[in-house]
Protein backbone atom coordinates (compact mmCIF):
# COMPACT_ATOMS: atom_id res chain seq x y z
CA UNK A 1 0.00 0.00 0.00
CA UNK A 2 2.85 2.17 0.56
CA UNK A 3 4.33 1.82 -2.12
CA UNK A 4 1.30 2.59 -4.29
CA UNK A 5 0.73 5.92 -2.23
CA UNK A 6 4.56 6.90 -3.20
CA UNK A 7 4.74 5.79 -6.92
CA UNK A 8 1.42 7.66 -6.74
CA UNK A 9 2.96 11.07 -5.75
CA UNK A 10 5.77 10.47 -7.61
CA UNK A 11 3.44 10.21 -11.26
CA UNK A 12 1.01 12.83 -10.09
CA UNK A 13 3.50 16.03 -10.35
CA UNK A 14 4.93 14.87 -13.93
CA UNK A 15 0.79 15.62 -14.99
CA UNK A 16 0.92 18.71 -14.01
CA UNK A 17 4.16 20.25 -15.00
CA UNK A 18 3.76 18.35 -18.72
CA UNK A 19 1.09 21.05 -19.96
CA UNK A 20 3.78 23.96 -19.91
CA UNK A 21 6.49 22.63 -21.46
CA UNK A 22 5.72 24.06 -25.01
CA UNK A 23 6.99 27.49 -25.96
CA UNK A 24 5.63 29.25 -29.02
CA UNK A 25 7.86 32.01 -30.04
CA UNK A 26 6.47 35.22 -32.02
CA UNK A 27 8.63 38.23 -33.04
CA UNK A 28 7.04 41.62 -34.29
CA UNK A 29 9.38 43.46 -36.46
CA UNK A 30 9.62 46.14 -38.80
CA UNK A 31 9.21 45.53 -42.44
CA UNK A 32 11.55 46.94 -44.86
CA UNK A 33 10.45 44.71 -47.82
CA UNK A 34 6.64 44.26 -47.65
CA UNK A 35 3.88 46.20 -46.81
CA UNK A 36 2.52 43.49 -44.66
CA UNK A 37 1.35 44.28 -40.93
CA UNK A 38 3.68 42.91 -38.59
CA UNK A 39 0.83 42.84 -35.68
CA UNK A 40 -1.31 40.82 -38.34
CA UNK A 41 1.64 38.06 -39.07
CA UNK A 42 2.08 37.96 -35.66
CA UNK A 43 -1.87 37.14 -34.65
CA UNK A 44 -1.89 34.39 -37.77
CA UNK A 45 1.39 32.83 -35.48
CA UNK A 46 -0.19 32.70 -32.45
CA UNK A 47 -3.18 31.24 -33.79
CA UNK A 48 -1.20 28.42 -34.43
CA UNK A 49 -0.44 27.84 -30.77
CA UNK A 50 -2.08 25.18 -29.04
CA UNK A 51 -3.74 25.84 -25.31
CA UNK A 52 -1.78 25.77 -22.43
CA UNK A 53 1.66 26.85 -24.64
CA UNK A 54 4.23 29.30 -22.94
CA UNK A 55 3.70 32.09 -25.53
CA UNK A 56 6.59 34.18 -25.90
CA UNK A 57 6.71 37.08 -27.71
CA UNK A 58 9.09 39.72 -28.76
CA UNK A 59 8.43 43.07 -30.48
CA UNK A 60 11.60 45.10 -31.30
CA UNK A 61 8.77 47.92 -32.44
CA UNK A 62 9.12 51.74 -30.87
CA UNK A 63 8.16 51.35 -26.96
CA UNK A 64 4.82 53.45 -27.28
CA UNK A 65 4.00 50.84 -30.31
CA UNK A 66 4.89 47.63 -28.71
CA UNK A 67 3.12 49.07 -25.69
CA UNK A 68 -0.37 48.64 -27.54
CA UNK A 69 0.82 45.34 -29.04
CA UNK A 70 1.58 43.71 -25.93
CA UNK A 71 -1.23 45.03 -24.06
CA UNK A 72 -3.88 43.66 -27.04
CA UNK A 73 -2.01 40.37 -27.04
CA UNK A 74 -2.95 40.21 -23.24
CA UNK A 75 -6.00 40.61 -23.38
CA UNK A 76 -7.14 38.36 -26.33
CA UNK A 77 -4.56 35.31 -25.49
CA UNK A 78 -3.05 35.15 -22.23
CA UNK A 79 -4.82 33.42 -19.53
CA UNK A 80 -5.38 35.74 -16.78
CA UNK A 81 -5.03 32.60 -13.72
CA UNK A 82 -1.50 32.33 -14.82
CA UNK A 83 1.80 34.43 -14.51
CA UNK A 84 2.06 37.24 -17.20
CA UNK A 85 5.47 38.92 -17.81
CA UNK A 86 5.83 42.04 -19.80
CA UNK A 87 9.10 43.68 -20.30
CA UNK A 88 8.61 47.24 -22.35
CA UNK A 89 11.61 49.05 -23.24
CA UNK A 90 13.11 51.61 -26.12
CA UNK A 91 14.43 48.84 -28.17
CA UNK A 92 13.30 45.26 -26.98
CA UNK A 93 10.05 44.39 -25.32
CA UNK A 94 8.94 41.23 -24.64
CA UNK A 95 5.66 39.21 -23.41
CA UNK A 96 5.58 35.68 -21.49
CA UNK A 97 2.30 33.82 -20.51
CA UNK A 98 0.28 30.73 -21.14
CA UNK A 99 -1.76 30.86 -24.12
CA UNK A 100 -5.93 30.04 -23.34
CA UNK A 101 -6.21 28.30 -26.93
CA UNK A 102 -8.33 30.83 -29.11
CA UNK A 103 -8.52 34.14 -29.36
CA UNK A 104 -10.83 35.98 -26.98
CA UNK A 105 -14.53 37.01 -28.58
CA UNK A 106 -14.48 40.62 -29.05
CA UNK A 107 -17.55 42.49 -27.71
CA UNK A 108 -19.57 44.73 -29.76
CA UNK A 109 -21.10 47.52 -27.83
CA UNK A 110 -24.61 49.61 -28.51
């Protein structure tokens, strides 16, 4: 019986840890050779993301820019039960936090 109790809690922690092991990686850039939306390639990427996936993003976008970015990405794909990092600087920012699956349903108001 003891033995079943510690194999147990030895299986039951290797559940929980395995559904944040997956990073999905998403940089905003400028760009000098389309005319393509950066924010728009970067919401078709994360779309791709399954649920439950470290989502990682990096915008090297003016601060004021990436501020709006980061802040939309938030809201529509981060889970808000989880840890969310934001980093926001002049040259670099960067967003960590575990993607809810789908994109959040955008209200319309009246």
């Amino acid at each position: 019986m003891n033995k079943l109790i510690l194999f147990s809690l030895l299986i039951f922690p290797l559940f929980i840890s395995a559904d944040f092991d997956n990073k999905c990686s998403v940089i905003i850039t400028l760009r000098l050779q389309s005319n393509d939306d950066a924010y728009k390639d970067a919401i078709n990427k994360i779309n791709q993301c399954k649920k439950y996936d470290i989502l990682s993003v990096t915008s090297f976008l003016e601060s004021t820019i990436s501020k709006v970015y980061i802040t939309d990405l938030i809201q529509n794909f981060c889970m808000f039960n989880h840890e969310i990092v934001t980093l926001i600087d002049e040259q670099t920012s960067n967003l960590s936090c575990v993607h809810r699956g789908k994109m959040r349903i955008e209200r319309k108001l009246k």
